[in-house]
Protein backbone atom coordinates (compact mmCIF):
# COMPACT_ATOMS: atom_id res chain seq x y z
CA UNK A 1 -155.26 -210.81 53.01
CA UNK A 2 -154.45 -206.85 51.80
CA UNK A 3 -150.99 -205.77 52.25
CA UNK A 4 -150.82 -202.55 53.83
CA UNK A 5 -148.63 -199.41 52.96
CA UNK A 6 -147.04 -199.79 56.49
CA UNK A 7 -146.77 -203.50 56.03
CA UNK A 8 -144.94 -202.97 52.70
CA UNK A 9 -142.70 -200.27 53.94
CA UNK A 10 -142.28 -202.17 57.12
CA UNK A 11 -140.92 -205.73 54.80
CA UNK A 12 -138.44 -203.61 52.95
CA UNK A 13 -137.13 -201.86 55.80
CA UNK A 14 -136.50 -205.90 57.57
CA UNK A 15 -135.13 -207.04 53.90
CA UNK A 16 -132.69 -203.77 53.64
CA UNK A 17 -130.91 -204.25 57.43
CA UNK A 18 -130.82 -207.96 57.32
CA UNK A 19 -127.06 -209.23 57.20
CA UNK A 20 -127.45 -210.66 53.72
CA UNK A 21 -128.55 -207.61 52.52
CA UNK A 22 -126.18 -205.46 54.18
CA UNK A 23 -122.93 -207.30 52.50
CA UNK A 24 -121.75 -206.22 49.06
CA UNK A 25 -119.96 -208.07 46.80
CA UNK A 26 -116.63 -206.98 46.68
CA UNK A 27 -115.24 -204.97 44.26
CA UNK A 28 -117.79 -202.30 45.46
CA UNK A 29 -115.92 -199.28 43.67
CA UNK A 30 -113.03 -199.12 40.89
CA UNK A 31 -109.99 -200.63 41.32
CA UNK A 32 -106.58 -198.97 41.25
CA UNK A 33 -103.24 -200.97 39.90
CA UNK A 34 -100.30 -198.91 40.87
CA UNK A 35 -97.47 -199.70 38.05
CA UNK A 36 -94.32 -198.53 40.57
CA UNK A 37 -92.28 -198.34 36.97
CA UNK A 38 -92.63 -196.03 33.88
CA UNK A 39 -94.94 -196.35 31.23
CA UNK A 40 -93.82 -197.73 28.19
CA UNK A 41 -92.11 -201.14 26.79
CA UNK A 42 -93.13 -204.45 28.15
CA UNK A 43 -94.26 -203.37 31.42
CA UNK A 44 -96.80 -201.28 30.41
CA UNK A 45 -98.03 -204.08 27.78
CA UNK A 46 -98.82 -206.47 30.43
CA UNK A 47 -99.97 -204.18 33.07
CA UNK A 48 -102.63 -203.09 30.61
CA UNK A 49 -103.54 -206.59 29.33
CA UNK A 50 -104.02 -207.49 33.46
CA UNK A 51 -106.76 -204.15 33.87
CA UNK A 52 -108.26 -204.59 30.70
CA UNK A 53 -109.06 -208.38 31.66
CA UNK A 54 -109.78 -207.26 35.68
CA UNK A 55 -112.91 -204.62 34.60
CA UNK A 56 -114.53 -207.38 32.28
CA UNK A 57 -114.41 -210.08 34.79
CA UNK A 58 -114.91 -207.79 37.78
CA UNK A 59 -117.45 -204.90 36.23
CA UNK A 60 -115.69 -202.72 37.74
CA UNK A 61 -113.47 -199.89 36.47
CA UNK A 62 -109.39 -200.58 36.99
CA UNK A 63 -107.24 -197.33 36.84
CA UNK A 64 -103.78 -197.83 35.83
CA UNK A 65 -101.73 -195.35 38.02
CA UNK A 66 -97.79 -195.15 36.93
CA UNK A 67 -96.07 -194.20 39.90
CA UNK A 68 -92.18 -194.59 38.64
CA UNK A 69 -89.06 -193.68 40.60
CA UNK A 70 -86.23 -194.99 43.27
CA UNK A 71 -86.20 -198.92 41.67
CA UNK A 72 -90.34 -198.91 41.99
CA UNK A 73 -90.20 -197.70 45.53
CA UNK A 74 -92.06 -194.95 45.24
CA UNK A 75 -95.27 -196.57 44.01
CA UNK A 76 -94.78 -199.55 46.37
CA UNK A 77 -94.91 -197.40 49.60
CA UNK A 78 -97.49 -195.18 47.87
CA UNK A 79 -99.55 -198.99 47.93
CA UNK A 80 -98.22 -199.42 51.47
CA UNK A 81 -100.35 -196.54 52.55
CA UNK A 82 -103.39 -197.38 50.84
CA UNK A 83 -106.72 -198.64 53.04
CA UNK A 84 -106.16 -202.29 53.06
CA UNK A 85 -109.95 -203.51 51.50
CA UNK A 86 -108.46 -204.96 48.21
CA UNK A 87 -109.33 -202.07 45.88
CA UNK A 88 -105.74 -201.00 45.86
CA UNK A 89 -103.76 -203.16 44.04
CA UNK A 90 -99.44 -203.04 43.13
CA UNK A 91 -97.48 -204.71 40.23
CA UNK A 92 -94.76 -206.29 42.15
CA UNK A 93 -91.49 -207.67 40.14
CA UNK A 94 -87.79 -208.30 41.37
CA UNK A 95 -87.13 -204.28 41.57
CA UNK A 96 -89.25 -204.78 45.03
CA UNK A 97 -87.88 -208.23 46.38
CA UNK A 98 -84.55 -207.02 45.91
CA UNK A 99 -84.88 -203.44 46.88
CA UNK A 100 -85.52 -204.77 50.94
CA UNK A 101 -81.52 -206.40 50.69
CA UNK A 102 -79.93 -202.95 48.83
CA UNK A 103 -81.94 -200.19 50.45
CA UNK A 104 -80.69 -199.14 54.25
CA UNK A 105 -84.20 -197.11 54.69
CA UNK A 106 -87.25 -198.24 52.44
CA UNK A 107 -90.69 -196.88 53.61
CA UNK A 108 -92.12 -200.54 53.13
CA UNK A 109 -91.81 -203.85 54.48
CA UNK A 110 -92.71 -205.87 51.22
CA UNK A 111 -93.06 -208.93 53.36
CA UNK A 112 -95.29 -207.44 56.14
CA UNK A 113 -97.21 -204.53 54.34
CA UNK A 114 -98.52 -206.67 51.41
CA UNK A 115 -100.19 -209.81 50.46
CA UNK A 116 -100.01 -211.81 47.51
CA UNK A 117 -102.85 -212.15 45.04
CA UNK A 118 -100.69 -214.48 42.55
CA UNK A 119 -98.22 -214.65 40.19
CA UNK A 120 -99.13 -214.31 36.98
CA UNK A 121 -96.26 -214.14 34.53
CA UNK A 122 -92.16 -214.96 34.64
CA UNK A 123 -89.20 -214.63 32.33
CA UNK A 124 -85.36 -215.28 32.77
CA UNK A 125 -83.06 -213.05 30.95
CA UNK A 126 -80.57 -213.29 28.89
CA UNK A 127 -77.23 -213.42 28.59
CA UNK A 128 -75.51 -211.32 25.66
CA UNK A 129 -72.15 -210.38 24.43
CA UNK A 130 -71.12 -208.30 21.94
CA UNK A 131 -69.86 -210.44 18.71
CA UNK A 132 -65.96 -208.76 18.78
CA UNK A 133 -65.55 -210.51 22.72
CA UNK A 134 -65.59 -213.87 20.05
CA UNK A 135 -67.16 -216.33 22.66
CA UNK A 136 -69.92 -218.01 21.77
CA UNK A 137 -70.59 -220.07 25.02
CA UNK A 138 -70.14 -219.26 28.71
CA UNK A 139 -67.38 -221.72 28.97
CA UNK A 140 -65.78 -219.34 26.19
CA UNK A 141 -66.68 -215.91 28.38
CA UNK A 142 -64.87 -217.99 31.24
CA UNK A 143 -61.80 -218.38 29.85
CA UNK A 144 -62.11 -215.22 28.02
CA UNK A 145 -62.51 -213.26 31.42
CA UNK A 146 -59.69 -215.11 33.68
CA UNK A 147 -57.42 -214.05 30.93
CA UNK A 148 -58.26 -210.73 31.08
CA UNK A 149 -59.58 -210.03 34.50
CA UNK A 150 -61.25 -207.09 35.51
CA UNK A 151 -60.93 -205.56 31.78
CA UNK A 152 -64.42 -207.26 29.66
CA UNK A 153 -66.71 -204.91 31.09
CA UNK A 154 -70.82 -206.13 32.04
CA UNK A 155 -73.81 -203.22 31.39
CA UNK A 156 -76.43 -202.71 33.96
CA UNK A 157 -79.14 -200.76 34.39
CA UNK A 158 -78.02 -199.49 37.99
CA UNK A 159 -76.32 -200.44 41.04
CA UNK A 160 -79.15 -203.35 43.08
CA UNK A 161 -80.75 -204.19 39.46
CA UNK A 162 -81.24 -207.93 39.14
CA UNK A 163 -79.10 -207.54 36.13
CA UNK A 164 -75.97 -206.72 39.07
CA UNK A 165 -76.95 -209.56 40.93
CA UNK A 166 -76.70 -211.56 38.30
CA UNK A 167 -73.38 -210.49 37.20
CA UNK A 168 -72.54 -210.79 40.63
CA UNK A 169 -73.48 -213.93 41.01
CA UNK A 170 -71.80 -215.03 37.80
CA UNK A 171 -68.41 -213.58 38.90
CA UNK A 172 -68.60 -216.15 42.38
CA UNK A 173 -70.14 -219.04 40.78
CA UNK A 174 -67.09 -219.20 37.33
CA UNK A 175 -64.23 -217.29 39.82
CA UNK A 176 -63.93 -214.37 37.29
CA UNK A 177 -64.25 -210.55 37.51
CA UNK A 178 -65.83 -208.86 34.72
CA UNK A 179 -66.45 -205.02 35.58
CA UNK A 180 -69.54 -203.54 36.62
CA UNK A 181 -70.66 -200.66 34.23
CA UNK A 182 -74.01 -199.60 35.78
CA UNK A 183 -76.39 -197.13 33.64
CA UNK A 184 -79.14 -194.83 34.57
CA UNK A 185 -81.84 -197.53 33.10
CA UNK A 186 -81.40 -200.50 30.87
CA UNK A 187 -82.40 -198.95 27.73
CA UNK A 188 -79.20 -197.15 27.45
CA UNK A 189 -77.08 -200.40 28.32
CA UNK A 190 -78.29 -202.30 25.24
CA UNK A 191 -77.28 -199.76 22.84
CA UNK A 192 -73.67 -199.55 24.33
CA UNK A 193 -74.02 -203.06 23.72
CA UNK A 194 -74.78 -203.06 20.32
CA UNK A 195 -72.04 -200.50 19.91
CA UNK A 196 -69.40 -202.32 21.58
CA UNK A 197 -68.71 -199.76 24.32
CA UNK A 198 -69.82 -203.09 26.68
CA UNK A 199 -69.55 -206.57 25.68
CA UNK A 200 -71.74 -208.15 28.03
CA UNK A 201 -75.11 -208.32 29.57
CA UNK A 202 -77.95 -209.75 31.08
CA UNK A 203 -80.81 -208.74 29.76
CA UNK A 204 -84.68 -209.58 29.75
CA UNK A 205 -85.89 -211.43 26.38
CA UNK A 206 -88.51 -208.54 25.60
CA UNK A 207 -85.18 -206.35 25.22
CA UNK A 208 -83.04 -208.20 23.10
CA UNK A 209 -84.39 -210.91 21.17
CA UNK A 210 -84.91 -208.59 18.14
CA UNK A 211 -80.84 -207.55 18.26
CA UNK A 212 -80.57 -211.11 18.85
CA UNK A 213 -81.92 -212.29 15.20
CA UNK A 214 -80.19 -209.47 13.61
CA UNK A 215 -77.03 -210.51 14.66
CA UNK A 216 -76.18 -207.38 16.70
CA UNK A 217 -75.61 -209.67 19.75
CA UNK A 218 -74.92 -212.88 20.75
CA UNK A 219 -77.11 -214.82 23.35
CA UNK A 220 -74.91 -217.39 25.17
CA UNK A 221 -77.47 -218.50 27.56
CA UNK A 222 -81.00 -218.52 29.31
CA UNK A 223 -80.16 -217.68 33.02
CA UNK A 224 -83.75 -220.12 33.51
CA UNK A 225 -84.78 -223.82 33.93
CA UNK A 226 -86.29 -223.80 30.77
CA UNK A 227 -85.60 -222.63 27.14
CA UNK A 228 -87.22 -219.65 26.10
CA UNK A 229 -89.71 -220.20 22.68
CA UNK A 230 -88.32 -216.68 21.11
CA UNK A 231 -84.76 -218.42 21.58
CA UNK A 232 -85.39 -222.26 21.02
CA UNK A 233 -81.91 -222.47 20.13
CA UNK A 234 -79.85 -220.81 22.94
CA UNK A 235 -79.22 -223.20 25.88
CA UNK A 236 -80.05 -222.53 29.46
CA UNK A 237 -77.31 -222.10 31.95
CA UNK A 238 -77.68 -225.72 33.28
CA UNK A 239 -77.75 -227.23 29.60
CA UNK A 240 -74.73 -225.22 29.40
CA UNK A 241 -72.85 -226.60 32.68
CA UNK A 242 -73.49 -223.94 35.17
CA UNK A 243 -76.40 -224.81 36.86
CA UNK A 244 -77.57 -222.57 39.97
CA UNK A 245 -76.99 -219.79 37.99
CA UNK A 246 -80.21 -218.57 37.46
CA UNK A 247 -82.34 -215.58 38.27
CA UNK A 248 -86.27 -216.02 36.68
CA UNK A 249 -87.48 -212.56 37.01
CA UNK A 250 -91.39 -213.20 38.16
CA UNK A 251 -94.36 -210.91 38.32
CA UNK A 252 -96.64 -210.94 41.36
CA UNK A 253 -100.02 -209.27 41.95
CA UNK A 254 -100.74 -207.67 45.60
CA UNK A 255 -102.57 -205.59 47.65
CA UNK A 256 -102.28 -204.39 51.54
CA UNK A 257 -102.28 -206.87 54.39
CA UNK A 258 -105.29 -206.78 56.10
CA UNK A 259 -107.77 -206.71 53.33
CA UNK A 260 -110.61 -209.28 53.45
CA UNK A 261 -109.97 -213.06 52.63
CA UNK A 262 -113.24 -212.70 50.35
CA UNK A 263 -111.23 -210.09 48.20
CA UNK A 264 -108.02 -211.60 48.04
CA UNK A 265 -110.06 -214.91 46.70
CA UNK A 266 -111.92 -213.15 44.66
CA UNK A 267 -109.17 -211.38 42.75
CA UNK A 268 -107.18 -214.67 42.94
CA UNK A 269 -109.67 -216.27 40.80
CA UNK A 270 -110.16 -214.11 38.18
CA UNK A 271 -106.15 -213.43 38.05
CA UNK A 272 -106.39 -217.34 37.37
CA UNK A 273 -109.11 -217.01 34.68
CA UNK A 274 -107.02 -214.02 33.27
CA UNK A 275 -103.63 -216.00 33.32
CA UNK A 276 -105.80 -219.21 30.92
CA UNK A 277 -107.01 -216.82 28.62
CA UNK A 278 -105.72 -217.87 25.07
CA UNK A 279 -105.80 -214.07 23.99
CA UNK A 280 -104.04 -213.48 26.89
CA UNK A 281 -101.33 -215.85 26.29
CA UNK A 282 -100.80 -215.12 23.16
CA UNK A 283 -100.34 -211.03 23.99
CA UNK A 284 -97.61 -212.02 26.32
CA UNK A 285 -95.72 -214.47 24.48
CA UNK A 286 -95.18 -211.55 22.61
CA UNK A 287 -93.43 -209.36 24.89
CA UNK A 288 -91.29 -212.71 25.37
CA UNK A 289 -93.18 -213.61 28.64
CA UNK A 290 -94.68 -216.53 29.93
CA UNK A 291 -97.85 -217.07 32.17
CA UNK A 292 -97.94 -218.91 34.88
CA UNK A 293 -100.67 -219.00 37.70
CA UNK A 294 -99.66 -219.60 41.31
CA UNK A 295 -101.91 -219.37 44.44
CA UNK A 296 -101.59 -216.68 47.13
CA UNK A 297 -99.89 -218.95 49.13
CA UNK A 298 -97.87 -220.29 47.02
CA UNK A 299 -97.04 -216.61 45.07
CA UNK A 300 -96.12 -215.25 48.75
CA UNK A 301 -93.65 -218.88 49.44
CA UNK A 302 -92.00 -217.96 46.44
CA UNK A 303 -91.06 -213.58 47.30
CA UNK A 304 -90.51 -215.28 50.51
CA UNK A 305 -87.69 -217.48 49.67
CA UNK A 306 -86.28 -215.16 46.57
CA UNK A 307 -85.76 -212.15 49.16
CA UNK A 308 -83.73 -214.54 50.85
CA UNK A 309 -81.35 -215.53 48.36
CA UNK A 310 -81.22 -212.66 46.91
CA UNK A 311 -80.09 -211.08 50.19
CA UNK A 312 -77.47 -213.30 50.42
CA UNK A 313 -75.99 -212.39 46.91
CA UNK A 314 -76.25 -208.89 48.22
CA UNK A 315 -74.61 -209.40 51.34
CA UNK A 316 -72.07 -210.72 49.31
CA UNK A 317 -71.22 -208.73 46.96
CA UNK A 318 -71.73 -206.00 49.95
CA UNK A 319 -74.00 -204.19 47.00
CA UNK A 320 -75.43 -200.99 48.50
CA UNK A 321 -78.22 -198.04 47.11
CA UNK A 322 -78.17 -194.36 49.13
């Protein structure tokens, strides 16, 4: 039988409308990861590890687009806007969940406008003192605070950090009151620290570990369930007889609500494949952070919950951000 040109032209034209060949395989286009924080330090490391391993298992281009300002609310609304298809992705941390509790006016609803693709990393901070407070365990910054109350004084990067709600929390959970010395970033904090204008913080491990081994500060405790590898030595807060006071600062991959099931699996998966790669590991363990892989599901149970309890620190301590 001879194939004709019009039966040829007429069998492509059937193959190119039929449904199968009318669906793409998402990602059809780059991807862009909005970074709602400067560049720079440990957030940038990890943000570039995630693109770097999202374009080789995706084949697709991932732009990295640092959108810093107002506690990463900026970049988060900026995501808020975007079409909700999956291409648009936001690096979400506790800046976000906490921002929903301290912010009277936010042009985002974390918990409506966005959907979890999965966790991918975590870390508990730190906390420090400076070696002339002479405590060396929390039971020691206790006693040392409810004899001078109101006078050992506790660095922050700003007002509705985690770092505040920490020392907030630690203030109701021991019955002290350390004062709240709040800085315009963290950076700035830790070499007060180390000069002795503060004498305490809480501080992520990335930060501080190095002043840490030189002997510049003293870690009293992981504010975490677990031990952290960088400090095998320094107990958690539970080992240390103040359980509940914890606040494990996670990191959470997500894009609008709305997009397509088939994209959020798809990026779930290879965030999983990312999140078991031994390079990968490796790279973050030394930034002080560890990987973990949760589900979508399971990633969005866990904001969920945090925003919560986190709100009710806030509430509170009646902490507010204009």
């Amino acid at each position: 039988m001879r194939l004709t040109r019009r039966d040829a032209l007429s069998g492509l034209l059937a193959v190119t409308l039929s449904p199968g060949a009318m669906a793409q395989t998402f990602p059809t286009r780059p991807l862009t990861l909005i970074v709602p924080f400067p560049g720079g330090g440990s957030t940038d490391v990890m943000n570039r590890i995630l693109a770097e391993k999202l374009k080789e298992l995706l084949g697709q281009p991932v732009v990295l687009d640092f959108k810093p300002g107002a506690g990463g609310n900026i970049g988060t609304e900026v995501a808020a806007r975007a079409e909700p298809d999956g291409h648009t992705l936001v690096f979400v941390t506790m800046p976000q969940i906490i921002s929903r509790s301290v912010y009277p006016k936010l042009g985002y609803d974390l918990l409506k406008d966005f959907e979890a693709i999965g966790t991918f990393l975590e870390t508990a901070p730190v906390l420090v003192v400076h070696p002339s407070l002479g405590v060396k365990t929390i039971g020691e910054l206790v006693a040392a605070a409810k004899a001078r109350p109101g006078k050992i004084e506790y660095g922050t990067g700003g007002n509705g950090t985690s770092a505040h709600l920490l020392g907030e929390l630690f203030k109701r959970q021991t019955g002290t009151d350390l004062l709240h010395v709040p800085y315009r970033g963290a950076a700035q904090a830790v070499i007060d620290l180390i000069g002795g204008q503060i004498k305490v913080m809480y501080e992520t491990p990335a930060s501080i570990v190095g002043h840490v081994r030189s002997g510049a500060v003293v870690p009293l405790a992981v504010m975490g369930p677990k031990r952290l590898a960088a400090l095998a030595d320094v107990p958690t807060t539970a080992e240390a007889g103040f359980p509940g006071l914890e606040l494990v600062q996670f990191a959470t991959l997500m894009t609008r609500s709305g997009a397509p099931r088939s994209a959020i699996d798809t990026l779930a998966a290879a965030l999983a494949k990312i999140v078991a790669m031994p390079d990968v590991r490796e790279r973050w363990a030394a930034i002080a952070a560890e990987p973990v892989a949760m589900s979508p599901a399971a990633s969005m149970a866990r904001i969920t919950a945090e925003a919560k309890r986190l709100g009710d620190i806030v509430a509170a301590a009646n902490i507010k951000v204009d």
